[in-house]
N, C-alpha and C. Protein backbone atom coordinates (compact mmCIF):
# COMPACT_ATOMS: atom_id res chain seq x y z
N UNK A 1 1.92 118.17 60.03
CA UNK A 1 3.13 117.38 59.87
C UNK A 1 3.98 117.46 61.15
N UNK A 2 4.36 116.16 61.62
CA UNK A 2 5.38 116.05 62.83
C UNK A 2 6.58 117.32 62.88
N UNK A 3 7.13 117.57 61.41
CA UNK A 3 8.27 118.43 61.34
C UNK A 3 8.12 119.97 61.65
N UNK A 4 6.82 120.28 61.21
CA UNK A 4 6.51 121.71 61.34
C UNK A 4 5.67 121.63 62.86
N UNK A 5 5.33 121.24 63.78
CA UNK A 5 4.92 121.02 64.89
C UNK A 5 6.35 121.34 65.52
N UNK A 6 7.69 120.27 65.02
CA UNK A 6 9.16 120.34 66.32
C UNK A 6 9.33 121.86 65.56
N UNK A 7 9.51 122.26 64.34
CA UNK A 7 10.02 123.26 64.13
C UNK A 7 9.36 124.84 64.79
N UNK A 8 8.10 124.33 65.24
CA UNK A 8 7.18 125.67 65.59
C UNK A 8 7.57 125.58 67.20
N UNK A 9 7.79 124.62 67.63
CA UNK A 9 8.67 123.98 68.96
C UNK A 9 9.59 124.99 69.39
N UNK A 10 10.79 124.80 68.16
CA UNK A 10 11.93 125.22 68.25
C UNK A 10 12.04 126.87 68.29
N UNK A 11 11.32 127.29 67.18
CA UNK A 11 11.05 128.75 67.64
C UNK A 11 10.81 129.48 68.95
N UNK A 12 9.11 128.79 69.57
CA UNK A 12 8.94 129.36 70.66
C UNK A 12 9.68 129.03 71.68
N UNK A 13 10.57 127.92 71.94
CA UNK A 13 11.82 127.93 72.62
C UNK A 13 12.56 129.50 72.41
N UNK A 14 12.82 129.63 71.23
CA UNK A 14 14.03 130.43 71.01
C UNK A 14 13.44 131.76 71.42
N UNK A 15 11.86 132.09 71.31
CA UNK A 15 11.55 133.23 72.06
C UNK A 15 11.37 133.14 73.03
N UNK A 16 11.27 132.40 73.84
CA UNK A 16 11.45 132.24 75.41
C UNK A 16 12.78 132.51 75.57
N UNK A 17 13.57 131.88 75.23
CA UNK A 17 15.30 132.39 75.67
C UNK A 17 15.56 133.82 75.39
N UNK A 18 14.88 134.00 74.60
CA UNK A 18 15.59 135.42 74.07
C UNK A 18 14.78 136.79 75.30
N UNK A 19 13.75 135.89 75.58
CA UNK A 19 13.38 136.87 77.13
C UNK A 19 13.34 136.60 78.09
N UNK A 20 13.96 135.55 78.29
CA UNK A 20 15.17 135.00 79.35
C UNK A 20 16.64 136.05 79.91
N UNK A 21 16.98 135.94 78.66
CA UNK A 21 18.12 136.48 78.63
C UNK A 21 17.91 138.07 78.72
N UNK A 22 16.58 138.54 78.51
CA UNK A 22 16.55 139.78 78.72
C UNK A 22 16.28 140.31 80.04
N UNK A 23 15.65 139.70 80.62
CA UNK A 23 15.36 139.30 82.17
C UNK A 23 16.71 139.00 83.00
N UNK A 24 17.40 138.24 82.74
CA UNK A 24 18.63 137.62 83.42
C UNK A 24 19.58 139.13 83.33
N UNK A 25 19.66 139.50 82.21
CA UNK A 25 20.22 141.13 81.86
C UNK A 25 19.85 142.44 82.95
N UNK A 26 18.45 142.24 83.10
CA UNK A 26 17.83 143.48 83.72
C UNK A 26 18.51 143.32 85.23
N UNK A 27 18.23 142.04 85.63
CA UNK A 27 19.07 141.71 86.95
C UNK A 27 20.21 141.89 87.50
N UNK A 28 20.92 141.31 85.83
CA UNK A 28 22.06 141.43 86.67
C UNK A 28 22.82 142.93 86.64
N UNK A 29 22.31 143.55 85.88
CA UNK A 29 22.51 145.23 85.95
C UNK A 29 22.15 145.87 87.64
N UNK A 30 20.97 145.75 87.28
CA UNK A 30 20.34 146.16 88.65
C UNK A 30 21.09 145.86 89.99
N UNK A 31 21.37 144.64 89.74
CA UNK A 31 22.35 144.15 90.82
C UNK A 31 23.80 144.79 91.25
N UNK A 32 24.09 144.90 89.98
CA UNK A 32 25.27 145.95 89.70
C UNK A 32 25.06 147.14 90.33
N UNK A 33 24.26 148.31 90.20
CA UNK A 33 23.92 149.25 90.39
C UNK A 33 23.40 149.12 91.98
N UNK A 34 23.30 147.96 92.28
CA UNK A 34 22.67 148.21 94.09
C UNK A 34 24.09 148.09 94.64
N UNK A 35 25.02 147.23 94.04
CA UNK A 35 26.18 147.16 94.66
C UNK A 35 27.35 148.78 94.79
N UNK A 36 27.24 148.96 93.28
CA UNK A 36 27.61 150.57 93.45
C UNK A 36 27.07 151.51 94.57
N UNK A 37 25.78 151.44 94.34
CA UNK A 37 25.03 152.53 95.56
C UNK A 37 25.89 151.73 97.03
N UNK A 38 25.30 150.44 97.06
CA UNK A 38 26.06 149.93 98.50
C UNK A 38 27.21 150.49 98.77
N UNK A 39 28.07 150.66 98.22
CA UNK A 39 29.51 150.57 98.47
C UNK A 39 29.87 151.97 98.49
N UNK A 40 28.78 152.66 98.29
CA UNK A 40 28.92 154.52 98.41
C UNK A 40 29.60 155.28 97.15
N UNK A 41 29.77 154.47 95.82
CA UNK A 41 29.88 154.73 94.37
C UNK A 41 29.18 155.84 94.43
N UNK A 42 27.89 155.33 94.27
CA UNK A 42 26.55 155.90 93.50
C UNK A 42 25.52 156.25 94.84
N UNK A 43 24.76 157.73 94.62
CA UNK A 43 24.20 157.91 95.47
C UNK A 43 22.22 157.80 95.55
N UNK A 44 21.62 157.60 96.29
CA UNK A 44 20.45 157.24 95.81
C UNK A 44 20.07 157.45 95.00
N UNK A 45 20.09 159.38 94.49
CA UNK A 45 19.38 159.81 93.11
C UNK A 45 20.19 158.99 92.27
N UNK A 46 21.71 158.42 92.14
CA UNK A 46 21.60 158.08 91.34
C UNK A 46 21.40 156.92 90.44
N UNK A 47 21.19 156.00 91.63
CA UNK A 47 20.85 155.02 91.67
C UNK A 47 19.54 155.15 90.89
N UNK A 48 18.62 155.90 91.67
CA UNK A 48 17.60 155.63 90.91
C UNK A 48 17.45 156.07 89.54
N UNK A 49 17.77 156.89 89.35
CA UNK A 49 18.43 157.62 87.64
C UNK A 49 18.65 156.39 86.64
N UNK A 50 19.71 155.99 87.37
CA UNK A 50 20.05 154.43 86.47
C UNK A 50 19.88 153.61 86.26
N UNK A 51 18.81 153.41 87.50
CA UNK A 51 17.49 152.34 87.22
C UNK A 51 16.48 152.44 86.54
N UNK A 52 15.85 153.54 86.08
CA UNK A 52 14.83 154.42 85.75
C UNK A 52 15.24 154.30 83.91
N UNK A 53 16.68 154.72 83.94
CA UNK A 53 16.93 153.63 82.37
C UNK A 53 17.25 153.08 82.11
N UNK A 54 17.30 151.69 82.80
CA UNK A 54 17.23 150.31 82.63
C UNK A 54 15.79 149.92 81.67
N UNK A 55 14.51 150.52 82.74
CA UNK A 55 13.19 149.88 82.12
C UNK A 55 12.84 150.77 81.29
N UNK A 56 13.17 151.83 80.74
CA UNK A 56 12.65 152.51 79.59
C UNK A 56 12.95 152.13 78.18
């Protein structure tokens, strides 16, 4: 049926966004955290510390 085809559509859209957005997240953290280290915040270890639980 045409309807359950858009509706199976609509889902895997919505799981694509949803690891989109988890991706777009990891970044823009990370990004965060290079800017801290940059700016002499945060020091390498801990930079890497806080990167290290980002991906866990």
């Amino acid at each position: 049926m045409p309807y359950r085809r858009s509706l199976s559509g609509i889902r895997r859209f919505h799981r694509l966004l949803r690891r989109w957005r988890i991706v777009i997240d990891v970044v823009a953290r990370l990004e965060r955290l290079a800017t801290l280290r940059d700016s002499g915040v945060l020091t390498e270890e801990e930079f890497a510390a806080e990167k290290a639980k980002i991906f866990l």
